[in-house]
C-alpha atoms as a PDB file:
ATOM      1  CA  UNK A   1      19.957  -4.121  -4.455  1.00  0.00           C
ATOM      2  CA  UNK A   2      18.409  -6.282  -7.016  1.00  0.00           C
ATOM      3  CA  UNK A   3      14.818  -5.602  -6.135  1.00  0.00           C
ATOM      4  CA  UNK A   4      14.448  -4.764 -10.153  1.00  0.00           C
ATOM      5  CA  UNK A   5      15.929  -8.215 -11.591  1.00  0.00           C
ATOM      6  CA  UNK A   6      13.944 -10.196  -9.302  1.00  0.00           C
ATOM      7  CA  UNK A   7      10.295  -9.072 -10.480  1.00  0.00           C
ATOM      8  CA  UNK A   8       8.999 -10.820 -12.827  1.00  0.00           C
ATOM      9  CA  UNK A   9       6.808  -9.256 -16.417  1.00  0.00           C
ATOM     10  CA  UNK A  10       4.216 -11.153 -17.573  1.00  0.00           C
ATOM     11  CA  UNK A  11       2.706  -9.937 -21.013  1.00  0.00           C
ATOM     12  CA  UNK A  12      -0.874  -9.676 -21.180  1.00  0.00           C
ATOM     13  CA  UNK A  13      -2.121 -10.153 -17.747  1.00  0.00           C
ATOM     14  CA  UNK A  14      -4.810  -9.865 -16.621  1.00  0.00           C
ATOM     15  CA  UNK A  15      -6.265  -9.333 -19.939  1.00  0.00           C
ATOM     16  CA  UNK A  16      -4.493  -7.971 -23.546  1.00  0.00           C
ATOM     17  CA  UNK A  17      -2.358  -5.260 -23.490  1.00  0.00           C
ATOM     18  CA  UNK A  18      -1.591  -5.397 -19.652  1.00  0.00           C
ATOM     19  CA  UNK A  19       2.230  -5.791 -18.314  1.00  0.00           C
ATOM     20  CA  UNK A  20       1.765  -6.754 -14.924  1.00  0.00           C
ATOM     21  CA  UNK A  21       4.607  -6.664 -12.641  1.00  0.00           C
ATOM     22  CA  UNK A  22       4.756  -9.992 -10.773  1.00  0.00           C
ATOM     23  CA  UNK A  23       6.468  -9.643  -7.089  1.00  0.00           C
ATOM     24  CA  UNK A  24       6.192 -13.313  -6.410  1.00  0.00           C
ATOM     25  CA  UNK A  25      10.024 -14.154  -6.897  1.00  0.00           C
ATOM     26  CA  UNK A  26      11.262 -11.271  -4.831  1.00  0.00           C
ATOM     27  CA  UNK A  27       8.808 -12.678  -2.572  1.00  0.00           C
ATOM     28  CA  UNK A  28      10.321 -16.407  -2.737  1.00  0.00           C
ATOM     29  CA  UNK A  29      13.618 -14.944  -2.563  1.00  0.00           C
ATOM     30  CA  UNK A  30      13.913 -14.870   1.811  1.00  0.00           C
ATOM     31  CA  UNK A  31      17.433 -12.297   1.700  1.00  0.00           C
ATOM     32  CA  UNK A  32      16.327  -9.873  -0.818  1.00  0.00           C
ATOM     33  CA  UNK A  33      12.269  -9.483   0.660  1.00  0.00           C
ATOM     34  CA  UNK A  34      13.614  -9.135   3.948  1.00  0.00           C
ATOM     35  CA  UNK A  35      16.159  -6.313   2.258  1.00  0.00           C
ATOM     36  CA  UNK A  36      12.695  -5.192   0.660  1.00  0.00           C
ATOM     37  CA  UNK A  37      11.002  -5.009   3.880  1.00  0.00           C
ATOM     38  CA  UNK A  38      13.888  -3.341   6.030  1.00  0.00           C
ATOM     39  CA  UNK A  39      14.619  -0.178   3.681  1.00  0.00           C
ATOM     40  CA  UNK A  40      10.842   0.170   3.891  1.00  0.00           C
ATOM     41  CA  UNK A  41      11.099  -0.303   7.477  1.00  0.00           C
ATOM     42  CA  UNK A  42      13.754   2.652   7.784  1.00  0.00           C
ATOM     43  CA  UNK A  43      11.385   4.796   5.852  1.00  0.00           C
ATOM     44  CA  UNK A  44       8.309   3.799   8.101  1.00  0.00           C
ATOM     45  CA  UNK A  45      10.749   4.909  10.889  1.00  0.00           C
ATOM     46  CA  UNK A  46      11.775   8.164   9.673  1.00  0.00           C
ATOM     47  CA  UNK A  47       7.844   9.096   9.539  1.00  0.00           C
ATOM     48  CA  UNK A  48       7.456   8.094  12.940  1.00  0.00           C
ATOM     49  CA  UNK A  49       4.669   5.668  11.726  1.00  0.00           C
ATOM     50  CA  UNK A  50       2.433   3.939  15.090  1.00  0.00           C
ATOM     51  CA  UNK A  51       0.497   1.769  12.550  1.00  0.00           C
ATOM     52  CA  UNK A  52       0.938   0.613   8.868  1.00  0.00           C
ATOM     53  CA  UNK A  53      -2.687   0.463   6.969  1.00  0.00           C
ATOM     54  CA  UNK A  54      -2.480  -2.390   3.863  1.00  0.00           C
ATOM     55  CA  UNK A  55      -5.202  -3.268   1.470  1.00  0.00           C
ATOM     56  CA  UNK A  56      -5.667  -6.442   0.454  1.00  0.00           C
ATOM     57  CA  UNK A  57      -4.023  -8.935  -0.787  1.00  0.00           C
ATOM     58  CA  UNK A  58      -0.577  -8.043  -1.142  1.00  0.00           C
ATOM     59  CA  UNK A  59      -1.050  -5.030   0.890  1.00  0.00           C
ATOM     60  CA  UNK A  60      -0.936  -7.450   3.376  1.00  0.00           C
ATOM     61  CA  UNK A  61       2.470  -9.067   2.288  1.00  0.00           C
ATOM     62  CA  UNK A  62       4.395  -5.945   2.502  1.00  0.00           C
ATOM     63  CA  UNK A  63       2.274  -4.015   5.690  1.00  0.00           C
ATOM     64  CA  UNK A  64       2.573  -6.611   7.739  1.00  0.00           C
ATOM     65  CA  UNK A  65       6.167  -7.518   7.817  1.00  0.00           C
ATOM     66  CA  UNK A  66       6.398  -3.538   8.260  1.00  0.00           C
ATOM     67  CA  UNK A  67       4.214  -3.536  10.874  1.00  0.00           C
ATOM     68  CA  UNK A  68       6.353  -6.366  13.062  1.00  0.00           C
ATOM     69  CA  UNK A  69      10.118  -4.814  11.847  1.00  0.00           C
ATOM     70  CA  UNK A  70       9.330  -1.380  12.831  1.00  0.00           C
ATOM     71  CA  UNK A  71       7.110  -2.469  16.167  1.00  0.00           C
ATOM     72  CA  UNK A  72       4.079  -0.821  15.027  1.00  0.00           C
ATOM     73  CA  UNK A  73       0.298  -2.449  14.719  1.00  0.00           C
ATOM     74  CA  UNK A  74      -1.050  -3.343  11.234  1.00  0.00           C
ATOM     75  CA  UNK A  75      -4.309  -2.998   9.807  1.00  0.00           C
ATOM     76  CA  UNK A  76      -6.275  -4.626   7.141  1.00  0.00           C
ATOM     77  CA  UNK A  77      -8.334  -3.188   4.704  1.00  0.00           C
ATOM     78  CA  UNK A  78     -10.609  -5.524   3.143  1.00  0.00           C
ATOM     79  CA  UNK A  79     -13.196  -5.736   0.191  1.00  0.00           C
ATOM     80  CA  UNK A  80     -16.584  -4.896   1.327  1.00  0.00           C
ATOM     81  CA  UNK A  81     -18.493  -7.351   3.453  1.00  0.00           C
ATOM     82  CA  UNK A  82     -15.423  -8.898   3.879  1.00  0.00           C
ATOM     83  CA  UNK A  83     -14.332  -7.691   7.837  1.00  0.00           C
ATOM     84  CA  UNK A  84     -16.657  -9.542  10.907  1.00  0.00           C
ATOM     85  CA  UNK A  85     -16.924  -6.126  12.993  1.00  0.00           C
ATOM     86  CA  UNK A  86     -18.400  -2.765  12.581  1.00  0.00           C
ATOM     87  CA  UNK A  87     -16.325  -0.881  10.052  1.00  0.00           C
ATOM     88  CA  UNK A  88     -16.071   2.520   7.869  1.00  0.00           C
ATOM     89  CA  UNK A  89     -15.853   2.125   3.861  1.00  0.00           C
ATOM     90  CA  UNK A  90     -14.514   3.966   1.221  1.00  0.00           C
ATOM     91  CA  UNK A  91     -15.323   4.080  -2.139  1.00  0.00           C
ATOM     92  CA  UNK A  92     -13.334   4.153  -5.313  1.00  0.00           C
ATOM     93  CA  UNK A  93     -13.669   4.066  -9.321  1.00  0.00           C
ATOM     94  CA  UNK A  94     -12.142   0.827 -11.820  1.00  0.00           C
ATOM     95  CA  UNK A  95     -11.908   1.106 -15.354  1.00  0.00           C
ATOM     96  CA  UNK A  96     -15.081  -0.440 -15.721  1.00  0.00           C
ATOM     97  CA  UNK A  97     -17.101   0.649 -12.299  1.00  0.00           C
ATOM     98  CA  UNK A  98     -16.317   0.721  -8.649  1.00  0.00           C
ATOM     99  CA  UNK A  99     -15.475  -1.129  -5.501  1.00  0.00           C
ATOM    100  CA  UNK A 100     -15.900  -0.384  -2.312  1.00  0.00           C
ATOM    101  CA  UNK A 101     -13.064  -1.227   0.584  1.00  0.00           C
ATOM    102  CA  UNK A 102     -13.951  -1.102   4.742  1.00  0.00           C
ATOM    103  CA  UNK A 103     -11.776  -1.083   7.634  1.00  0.00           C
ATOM    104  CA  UNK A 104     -12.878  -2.047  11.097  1.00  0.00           C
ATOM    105  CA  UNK A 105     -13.779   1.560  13.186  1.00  0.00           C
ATOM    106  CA  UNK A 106     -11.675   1.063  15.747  1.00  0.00           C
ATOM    107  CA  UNK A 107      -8.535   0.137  14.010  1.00  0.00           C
ATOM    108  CA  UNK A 108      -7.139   3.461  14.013  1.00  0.00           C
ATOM    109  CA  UNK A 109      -7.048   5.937  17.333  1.00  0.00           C
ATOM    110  CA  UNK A 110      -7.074   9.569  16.639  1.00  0.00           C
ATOM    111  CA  UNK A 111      -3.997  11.149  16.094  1.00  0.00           C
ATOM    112  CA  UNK A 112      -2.684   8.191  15.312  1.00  0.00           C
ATOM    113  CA  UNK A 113       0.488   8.365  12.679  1.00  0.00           C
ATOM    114  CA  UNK A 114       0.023   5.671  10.163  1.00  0.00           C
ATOM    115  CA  UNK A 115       2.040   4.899   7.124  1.00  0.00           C
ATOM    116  CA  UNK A 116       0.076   3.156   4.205  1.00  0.00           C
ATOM    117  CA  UNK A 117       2.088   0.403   2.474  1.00  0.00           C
ATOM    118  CA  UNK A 118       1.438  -1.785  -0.780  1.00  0.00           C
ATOM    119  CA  UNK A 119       3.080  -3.901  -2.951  1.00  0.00           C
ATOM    120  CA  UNK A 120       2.449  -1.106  -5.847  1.00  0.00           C
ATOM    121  CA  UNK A 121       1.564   2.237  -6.669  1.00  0.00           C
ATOM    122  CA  UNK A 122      -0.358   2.719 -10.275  1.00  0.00           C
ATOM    123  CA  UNK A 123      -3.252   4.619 -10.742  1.00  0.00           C
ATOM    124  CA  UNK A 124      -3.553   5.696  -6.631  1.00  0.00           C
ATOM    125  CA  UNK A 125      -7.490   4.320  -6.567  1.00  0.00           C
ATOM    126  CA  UNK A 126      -7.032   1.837  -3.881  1.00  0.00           C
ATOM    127  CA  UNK A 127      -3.928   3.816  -2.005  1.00  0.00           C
ATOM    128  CA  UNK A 128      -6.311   6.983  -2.195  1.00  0.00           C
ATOM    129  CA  UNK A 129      -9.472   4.970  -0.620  1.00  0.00           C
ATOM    130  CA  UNK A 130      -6.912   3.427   1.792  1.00  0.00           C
ATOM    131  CA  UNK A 131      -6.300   6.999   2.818  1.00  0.00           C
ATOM    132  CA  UNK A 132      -9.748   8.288   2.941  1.00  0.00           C
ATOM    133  CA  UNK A 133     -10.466   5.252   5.555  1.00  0.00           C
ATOM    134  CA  UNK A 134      -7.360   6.456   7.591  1.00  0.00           C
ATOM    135  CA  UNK A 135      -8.538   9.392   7.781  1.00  0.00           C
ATOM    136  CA  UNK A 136     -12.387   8.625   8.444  1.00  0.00           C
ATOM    137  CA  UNK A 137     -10.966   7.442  11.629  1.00  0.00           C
ATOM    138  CA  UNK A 138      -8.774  10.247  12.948  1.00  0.00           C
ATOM    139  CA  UNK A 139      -5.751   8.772  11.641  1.00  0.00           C
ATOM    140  CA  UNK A 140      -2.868  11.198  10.351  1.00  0.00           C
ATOM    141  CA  UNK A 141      -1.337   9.830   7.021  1.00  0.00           C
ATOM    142  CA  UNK A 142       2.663  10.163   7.688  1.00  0.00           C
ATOM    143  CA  UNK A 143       3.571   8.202   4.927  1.00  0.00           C
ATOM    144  CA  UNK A 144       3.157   5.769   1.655  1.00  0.00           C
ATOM    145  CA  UNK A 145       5.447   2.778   0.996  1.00  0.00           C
ATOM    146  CA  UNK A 146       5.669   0.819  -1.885  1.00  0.00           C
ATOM    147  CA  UNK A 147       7.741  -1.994  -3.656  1.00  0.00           C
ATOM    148  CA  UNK A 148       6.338  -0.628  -7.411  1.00  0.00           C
ATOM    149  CA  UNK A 149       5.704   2.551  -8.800  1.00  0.00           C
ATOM    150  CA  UNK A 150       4.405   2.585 -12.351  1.00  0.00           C
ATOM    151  CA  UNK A 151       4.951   6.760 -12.876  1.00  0.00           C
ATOM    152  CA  UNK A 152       3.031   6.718 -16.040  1.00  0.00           C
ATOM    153  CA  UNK A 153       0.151   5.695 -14.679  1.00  0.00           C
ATOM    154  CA  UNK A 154       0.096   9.089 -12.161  1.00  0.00           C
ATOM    155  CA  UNK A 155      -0.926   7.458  -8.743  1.00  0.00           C
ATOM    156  CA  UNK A 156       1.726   9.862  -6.754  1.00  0.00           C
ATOM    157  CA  UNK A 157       0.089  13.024  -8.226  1.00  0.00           C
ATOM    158  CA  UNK A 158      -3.028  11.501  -7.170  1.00  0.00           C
ATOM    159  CA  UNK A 159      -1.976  10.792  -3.383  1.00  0.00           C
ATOM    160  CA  UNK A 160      -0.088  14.261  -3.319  1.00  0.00           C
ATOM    161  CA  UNK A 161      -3.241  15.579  -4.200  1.00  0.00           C
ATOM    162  CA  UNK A 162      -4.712  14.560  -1.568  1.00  0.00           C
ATOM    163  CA  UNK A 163      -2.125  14.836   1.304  1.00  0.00           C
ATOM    164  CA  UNK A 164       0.669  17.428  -0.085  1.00  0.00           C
ATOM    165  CA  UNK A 165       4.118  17.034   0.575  1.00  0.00           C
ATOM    166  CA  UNK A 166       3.544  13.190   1.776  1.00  0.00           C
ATOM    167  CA  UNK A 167       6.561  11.107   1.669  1.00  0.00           C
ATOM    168  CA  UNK A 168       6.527   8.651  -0.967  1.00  0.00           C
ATOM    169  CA  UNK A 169       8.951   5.430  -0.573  1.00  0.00           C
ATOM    170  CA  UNK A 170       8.965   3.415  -3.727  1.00  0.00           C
ATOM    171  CA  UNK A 171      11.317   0.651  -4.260  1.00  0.00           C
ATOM    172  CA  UNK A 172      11.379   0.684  -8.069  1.00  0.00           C
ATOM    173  CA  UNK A 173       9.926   2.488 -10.398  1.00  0.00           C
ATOM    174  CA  UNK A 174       8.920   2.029 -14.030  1.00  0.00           C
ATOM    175  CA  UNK A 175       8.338   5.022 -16.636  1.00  0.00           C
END
């Protein structure tokens, strides 16, 4: 699959010294982001996921389509102050700082087996808050599915810290 050839560098985003990985033509390309979305989607089905869990934004792009493919819910996880009902947050640290995300407290049932999904894996921060909230609720992390893993920056040692032996479905993956 071409998954590789159709994301895009761009030097120097967001600021100097930055290669960020741009997913937006695998996105615009229908037959290879549905291909994206259904090897996910066997993955998500081999964990025996109920619910997929994506953070914003593009969280959403990839957790969503997961969720409808595979027949399980979806839900978001938002920026603080960002979700209209009660909710549960989860705090984690930036380079410079640290932001806070919330889900709403019902979203998740105990028990429930939910696979967390994101466009890409880097330094874990977000993917390891997503997982706190999960688990906040009662939720039992099965799994963690991503188009992009960047392995030098070590966000799979930091989610197998905290959940050994999770399965870890990345599409591609930079050194």
């Amino acid at each position: 699959m071409r998954f590789r050839e159709m994301i895009r560098d761009i030097p120097d985003f967001p600021k100097k010294g930055i290669l960020f990985r741009d997913i937006t033509p695998l996105l615009a390309n229908g037959l290879l982001y549905q291909q994206s979305i259904q090897t996910l989607a066997e993955f998500c089905t081999q964990c025996q996921a109920q619910m997929v869990v994506g953070p914003e934004a593009r969280g959403y792009v990839i957790g969503a389509p997961l969720a409808v493919v595979t027949g399980c819910g979806f839900a978001p996880v938002r920026k603080k102050g960002k979700l209209p009902y009660k909710t549960r947050s989860a705090s984690y640290a930036l380079e410079y700082g640290e932001d806070t995300l919330e889900i709403h407290e019902d979203a998740i049932m105990q028990g429930q087996r939910v696979l967390v999904a994101d466009d890409l894996l880097a330094t874990g921060g977000t993917m390891s808050a997503t997982i706190d909230l999960v688990q906040q609720l009662g939720g039992i992390v099965v799994g963690a599915a991503f188009l992009i893993e960047l392995k030098e920056l070590g966000g799979r040692q930091v989610l197998l810290d905290k959940i050994p032996q999770l399965p870890i479905q990345t599409l591609v993956q930079y050194d």
